[in-house]
N, C-alpha and C. Protein backbone atom coordinates (compact mmCIF):
# COMPACT_ATOMS: atom_id res chain seq x y z
N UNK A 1 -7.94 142.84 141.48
CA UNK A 1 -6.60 143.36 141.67
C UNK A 1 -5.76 143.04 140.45
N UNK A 2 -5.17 144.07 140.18
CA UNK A 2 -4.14 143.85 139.06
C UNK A 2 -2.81 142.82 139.16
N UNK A 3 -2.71 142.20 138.43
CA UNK A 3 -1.16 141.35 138.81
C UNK A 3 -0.14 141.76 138.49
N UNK A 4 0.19 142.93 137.69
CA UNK A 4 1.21 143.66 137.30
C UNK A 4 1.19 145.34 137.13
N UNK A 5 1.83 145.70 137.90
CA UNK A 5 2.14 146.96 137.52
C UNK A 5 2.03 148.00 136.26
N UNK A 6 1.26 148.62 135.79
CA UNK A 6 1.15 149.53 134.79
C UNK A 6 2.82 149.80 134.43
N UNK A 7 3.13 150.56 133.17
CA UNK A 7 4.29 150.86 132.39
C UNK A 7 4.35 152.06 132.78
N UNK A 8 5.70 152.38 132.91
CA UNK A 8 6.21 153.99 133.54
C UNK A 8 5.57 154.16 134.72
N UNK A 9 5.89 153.22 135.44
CA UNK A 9 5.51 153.87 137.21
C UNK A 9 6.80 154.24 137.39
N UNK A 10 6.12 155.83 138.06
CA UNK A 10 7.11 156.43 139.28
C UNK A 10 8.00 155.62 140.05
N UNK A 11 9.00 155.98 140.67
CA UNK A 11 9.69 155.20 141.19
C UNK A 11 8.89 154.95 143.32
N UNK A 12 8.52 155.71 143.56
CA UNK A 12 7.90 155.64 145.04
C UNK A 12 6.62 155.02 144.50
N UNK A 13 5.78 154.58 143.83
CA UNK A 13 4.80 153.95 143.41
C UNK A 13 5.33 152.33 143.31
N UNK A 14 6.74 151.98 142.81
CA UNK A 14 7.52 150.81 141.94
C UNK A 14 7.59 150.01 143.46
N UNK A 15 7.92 151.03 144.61
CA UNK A 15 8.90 150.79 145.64
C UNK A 15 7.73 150.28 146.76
N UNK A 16 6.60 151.04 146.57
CA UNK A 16 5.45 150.79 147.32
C UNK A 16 4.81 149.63 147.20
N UNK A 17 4.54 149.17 145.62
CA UNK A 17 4.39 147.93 145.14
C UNK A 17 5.05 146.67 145.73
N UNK A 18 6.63 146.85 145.66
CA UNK A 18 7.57 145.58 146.25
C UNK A 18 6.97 145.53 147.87
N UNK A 19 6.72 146.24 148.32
CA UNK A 19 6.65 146.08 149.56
C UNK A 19 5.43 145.80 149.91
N UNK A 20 4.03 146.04 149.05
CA UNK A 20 3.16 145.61 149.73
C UNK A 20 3.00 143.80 149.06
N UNK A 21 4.19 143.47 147.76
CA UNK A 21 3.93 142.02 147.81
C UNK A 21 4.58 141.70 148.66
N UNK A 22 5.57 142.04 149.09
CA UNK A 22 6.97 141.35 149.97
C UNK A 22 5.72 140.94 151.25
N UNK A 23 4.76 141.69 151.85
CA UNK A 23 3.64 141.86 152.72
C UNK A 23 2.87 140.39 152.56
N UNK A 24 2.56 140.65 151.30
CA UNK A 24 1.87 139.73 150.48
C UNK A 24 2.33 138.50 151.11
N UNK A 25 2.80 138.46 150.42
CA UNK A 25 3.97 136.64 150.27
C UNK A 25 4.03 136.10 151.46
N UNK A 26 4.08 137.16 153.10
CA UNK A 26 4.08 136.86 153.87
C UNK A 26 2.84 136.44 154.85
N UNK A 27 2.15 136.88 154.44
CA UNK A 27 0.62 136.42 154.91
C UNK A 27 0.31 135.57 154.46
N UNK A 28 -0.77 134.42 155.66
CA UNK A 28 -1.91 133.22 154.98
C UNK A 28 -3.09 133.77 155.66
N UNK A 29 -3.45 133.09 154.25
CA UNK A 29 -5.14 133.24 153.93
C UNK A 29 -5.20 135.23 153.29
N UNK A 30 -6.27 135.42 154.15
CA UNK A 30 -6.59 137.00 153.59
C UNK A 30 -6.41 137.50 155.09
N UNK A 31 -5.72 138.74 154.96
CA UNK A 31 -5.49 139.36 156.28
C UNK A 31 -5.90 141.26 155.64
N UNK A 32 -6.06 142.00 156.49
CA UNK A 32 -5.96 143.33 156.47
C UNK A 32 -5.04 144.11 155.83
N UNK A 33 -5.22 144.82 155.13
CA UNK A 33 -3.44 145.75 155.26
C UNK A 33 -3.23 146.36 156.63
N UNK A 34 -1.61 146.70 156.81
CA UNK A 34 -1.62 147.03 158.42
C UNK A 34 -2.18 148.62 158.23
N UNK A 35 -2.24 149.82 158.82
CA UNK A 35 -2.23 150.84 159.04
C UNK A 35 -0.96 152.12 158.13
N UNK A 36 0.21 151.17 158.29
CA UNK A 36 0.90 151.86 157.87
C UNK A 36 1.15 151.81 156.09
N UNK A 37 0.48 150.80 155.67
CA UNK A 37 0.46 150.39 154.28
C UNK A 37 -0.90 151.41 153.56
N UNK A 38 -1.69 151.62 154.30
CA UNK A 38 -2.74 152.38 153.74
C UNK A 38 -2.12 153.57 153.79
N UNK A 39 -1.45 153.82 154.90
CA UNK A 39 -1.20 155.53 155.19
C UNK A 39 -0.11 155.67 153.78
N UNK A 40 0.79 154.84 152.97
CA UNK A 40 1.74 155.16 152.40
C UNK A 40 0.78 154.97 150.77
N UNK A 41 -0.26 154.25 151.03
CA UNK A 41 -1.00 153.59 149.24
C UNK A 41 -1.41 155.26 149.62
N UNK A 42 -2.56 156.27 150.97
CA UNK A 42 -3.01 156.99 150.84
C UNK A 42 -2.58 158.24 150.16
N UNK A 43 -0.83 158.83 151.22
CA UNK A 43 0.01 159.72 150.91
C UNK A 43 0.18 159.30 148.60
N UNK A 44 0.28 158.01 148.63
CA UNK A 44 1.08 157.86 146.83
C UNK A 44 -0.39 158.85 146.21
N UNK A 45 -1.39 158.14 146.76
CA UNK A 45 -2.67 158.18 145.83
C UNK A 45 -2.92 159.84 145.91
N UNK A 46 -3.05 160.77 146.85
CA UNK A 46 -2.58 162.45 146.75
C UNK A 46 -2.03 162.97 145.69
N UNK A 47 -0.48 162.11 145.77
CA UNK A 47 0.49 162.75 144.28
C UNK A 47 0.85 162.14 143.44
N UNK A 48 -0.55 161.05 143.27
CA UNK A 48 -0.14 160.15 141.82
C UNK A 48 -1.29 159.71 141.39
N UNK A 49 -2.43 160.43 142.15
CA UNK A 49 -3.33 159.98 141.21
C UNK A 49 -3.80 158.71 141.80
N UNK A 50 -5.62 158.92 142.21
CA UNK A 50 -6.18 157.33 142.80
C UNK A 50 -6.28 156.32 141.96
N UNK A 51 -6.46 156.26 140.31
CA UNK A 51 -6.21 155.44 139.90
C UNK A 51 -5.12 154.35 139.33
N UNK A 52 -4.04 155.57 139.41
CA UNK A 52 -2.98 155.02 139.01
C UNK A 52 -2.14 153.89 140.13
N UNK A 53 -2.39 154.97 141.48
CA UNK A 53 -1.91 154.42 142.66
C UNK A 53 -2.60 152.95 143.00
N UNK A 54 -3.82 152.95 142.81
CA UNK A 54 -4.76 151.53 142.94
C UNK A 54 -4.23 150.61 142.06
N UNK A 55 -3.97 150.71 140.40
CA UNK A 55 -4.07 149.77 139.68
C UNK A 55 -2.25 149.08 140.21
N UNK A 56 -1.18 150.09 140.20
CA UNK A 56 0.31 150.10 140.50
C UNK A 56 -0.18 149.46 141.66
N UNK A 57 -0.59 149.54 143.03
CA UNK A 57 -0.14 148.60 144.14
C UNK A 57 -1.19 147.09 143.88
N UNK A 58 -1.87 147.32 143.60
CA UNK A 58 -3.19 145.97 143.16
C UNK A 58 -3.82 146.09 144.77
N UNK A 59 -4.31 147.71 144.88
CA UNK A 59 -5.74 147.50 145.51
C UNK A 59 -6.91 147.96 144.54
N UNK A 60 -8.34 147.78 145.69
CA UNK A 60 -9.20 148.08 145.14
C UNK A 60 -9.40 149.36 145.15
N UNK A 61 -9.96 149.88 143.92
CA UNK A 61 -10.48 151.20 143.67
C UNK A 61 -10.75 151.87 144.99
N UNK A 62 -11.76 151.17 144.88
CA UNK A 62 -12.94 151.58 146.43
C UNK A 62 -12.82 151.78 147.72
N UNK A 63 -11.77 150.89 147.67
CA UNK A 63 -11.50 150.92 149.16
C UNK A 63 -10.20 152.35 149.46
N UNK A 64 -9.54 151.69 148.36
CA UNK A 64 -8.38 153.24 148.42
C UNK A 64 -9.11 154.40 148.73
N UNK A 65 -10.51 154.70 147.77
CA UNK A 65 -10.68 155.83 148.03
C UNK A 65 -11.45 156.19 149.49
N UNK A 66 -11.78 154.93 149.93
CA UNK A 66 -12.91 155.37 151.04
C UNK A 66 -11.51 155.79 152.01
N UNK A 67 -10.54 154.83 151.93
CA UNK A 67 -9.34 155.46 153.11
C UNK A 67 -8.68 156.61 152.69
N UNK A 68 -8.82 157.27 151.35
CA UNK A 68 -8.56 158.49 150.94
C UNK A 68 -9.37 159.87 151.66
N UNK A 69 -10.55 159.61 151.12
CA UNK A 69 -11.94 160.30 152.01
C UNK A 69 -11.50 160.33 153.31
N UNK A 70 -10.94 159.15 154.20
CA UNK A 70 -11.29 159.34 155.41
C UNK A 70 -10.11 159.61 155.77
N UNK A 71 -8.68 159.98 155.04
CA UNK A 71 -7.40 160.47 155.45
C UNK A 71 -7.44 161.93 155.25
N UNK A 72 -9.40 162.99 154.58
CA UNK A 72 -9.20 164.01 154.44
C UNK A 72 -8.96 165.03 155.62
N UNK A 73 -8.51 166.05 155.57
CA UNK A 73 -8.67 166.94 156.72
C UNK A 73 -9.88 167.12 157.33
N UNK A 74 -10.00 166.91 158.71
CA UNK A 74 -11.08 167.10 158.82
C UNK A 74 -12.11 165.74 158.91
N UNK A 75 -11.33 164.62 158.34
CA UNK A 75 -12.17 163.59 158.61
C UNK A 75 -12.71 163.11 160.31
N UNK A 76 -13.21 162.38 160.66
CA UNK A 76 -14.11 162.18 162.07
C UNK A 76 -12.64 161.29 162.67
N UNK A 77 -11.68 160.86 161.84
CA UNK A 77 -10.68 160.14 162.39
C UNK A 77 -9.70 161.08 163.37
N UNK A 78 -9.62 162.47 162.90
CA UNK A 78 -8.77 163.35 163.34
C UNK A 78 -9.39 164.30 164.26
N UNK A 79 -10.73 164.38 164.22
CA UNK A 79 -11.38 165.73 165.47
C UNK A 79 -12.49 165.51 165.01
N UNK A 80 -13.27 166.54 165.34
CA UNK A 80 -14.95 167.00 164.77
C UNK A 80 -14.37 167.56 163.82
N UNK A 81 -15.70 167.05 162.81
CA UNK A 81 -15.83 167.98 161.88
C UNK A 81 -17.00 169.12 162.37
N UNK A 82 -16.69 170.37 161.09
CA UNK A 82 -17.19 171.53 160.88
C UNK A 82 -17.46 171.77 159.81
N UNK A 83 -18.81 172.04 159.76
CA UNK A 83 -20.12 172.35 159.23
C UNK A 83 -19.70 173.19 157.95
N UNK A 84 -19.41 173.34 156.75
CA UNK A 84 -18.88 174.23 155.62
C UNK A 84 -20.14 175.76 155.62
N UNK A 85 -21.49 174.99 155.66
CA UNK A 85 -22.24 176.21 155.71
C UNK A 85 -23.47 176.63 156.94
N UNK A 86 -23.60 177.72 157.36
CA UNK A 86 -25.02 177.10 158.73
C UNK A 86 -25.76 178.59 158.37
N UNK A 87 -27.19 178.39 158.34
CA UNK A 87 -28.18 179.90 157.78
C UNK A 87 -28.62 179.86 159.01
N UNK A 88 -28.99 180.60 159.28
CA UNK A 88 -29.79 180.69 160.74
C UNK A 88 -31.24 181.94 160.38
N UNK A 89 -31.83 181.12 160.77
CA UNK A 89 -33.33 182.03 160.10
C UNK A 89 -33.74 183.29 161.36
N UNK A 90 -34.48 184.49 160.57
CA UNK A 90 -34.52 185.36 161.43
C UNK A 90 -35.40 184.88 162.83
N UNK A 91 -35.41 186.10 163.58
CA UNK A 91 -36.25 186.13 165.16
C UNK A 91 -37.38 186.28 164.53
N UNK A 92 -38.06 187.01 163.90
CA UNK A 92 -39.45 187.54 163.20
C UNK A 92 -40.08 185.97 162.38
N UNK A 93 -39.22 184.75 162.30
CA UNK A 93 -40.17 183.77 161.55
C UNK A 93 -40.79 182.74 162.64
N UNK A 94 -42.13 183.04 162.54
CA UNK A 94 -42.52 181.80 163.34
C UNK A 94 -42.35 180.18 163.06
N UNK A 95 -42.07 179.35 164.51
CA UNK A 95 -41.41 178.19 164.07
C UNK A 95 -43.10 177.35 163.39
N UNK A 96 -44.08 177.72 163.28
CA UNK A 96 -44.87 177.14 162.78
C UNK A 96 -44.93 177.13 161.38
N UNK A 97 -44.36 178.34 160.90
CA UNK A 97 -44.56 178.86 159.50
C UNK A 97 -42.84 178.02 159.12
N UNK A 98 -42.09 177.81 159.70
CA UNK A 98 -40.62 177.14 159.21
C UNK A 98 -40.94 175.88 158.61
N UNK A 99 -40.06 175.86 157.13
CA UNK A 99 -40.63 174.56 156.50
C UNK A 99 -39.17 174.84 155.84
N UNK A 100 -38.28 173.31 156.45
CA UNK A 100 -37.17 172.82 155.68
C UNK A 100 -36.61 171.40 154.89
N UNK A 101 -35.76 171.33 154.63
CA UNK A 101 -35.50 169.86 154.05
C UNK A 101 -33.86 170.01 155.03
N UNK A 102 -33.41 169.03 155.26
CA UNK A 102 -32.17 168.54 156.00
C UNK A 102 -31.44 167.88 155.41
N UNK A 103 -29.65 167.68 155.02
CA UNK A 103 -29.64 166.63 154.33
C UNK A 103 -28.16 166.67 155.22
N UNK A 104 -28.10 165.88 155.75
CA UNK A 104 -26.56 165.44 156.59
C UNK A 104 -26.26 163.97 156.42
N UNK A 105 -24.74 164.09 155.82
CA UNK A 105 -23.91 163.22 155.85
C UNK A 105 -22.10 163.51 156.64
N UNK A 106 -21.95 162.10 157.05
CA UNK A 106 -20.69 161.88 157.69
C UNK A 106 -19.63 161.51 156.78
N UNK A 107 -18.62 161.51 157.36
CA UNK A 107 -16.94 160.96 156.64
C UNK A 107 -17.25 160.00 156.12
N UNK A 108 -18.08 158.88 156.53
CA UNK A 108 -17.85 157.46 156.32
C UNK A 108 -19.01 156.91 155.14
N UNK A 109 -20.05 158.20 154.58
CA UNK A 109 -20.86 157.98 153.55
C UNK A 109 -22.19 157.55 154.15
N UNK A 110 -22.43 157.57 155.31
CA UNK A 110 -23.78 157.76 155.87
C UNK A 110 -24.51 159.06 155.38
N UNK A 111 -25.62 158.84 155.34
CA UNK A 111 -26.59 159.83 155.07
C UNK A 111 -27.83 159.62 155.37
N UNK A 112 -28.48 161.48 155.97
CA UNK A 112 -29.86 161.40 156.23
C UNK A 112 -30.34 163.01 155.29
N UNK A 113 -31.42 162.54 154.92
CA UNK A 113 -32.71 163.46 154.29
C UNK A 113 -34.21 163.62 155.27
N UNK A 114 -34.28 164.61 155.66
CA UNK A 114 -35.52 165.05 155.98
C UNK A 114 -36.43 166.25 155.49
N UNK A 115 -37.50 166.12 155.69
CA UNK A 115 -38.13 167.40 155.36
C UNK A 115 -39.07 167.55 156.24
N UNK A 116 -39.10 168.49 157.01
CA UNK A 116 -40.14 169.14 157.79
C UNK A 116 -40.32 170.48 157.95
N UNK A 117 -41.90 170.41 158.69
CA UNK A 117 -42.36 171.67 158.86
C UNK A 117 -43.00 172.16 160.10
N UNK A 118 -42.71 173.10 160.48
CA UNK A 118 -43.67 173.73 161.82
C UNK A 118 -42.29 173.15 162.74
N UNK A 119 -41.18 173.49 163.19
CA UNK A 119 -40.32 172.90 163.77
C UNK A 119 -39.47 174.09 164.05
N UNK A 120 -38.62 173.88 165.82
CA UNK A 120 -37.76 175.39 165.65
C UNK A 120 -36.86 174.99 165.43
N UNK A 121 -35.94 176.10 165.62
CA UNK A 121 -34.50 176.39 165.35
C UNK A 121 -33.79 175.39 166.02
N UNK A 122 -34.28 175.64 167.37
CA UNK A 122 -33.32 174.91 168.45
C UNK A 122 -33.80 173.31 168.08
N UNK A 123 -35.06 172.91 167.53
CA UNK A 123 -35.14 171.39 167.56
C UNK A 123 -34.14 170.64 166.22
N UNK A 124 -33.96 171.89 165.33
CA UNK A 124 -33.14 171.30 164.30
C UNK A 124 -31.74 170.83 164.26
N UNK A 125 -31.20 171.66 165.26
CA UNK A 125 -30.06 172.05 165.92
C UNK A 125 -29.44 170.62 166.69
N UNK A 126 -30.64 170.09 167.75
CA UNK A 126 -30.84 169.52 168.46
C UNK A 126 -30.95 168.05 167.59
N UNK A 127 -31.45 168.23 166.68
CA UNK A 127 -31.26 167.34 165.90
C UNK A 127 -30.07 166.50 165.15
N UNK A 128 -29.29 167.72 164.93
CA UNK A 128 -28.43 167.31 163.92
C UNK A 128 -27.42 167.24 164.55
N UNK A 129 -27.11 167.61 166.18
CA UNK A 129 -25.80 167.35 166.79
C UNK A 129 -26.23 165.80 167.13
N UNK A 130 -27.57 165.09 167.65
CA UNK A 130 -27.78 163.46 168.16
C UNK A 130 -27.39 163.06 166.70
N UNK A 131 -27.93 163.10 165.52
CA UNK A 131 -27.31 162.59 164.45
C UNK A 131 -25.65 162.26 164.36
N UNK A 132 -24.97 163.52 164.66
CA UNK A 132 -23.77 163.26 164.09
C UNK A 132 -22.66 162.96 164.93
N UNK A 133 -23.58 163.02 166.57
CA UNK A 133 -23.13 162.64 167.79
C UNK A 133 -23.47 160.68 167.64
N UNK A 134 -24.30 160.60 166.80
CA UNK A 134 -24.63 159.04 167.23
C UNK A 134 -23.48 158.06 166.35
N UNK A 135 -23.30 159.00 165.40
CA UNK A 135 -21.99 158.59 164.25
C UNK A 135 -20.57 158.93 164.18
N UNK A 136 -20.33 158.69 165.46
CA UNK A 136 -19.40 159.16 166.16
C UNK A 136 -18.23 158.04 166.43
């Protein structure tokens, strides 16, 4: 964590800062940020930039961004997500002759890779809702 503020911060970046030491100062030992401190580092880091916003409040990179990621639309925090693309193979292919690779990931940076073959439609299907039902 940075101990000082970068030169030419914005003024809602300056203001965000005082307040998460004022936070600071008030805590012992190591505690969490509350909810509402992420939601305001998240909203800065949108219109100022994740690095700038990280180094100006003295969080970590990483973590900003994972609560960035997971403040996206659409993240698993706010509803289901939906699928960006889905192919659906014709009636005429037999599921013996079907040979795919799978690759699903969640909000939170989980991930699975598969590859199989001779498998239907419906077992893939079936598949990938227990996956993303189990990461829930």
């Amino acid at each position: 964590m940075n101990p000082r503020p970068p030169a030419n911060v914005p003024p809602p970046l300056s203001l965000a800062r005082r307040e998460l030491d004022q936070w600071r100062k008030q805590q012992q030992g190591r505690k969490r940020l509350p909810r509402e401190l992420w939601s305001n580092a998240v909203r800065l880091a949108r219109e100022h930039g994740l690095n700038k916003t990280a180094c100006t409040l003295g969080l970590k990179y990483d973590s900003l961004k994972k609560h960035l990621e997971a403040a996206a639309p659409g993240a698993s925090g706010r509803g289901k997500t939906r699928p960006e693309f889905i192919e659906f193979m014709p009636r005429e292919m037999m599921p013996s002759s079907l040979e795919c690779m799978i690759e699903l990931e969640d909000g939170r940076g989980g991930k699975m890779r598969m590859q199989m073959k001779g498998v239907s439609m419906a077992d893939l299907a079936s598949l990938a809702r227990g996956w993303r039902d189990s990461r829930a």
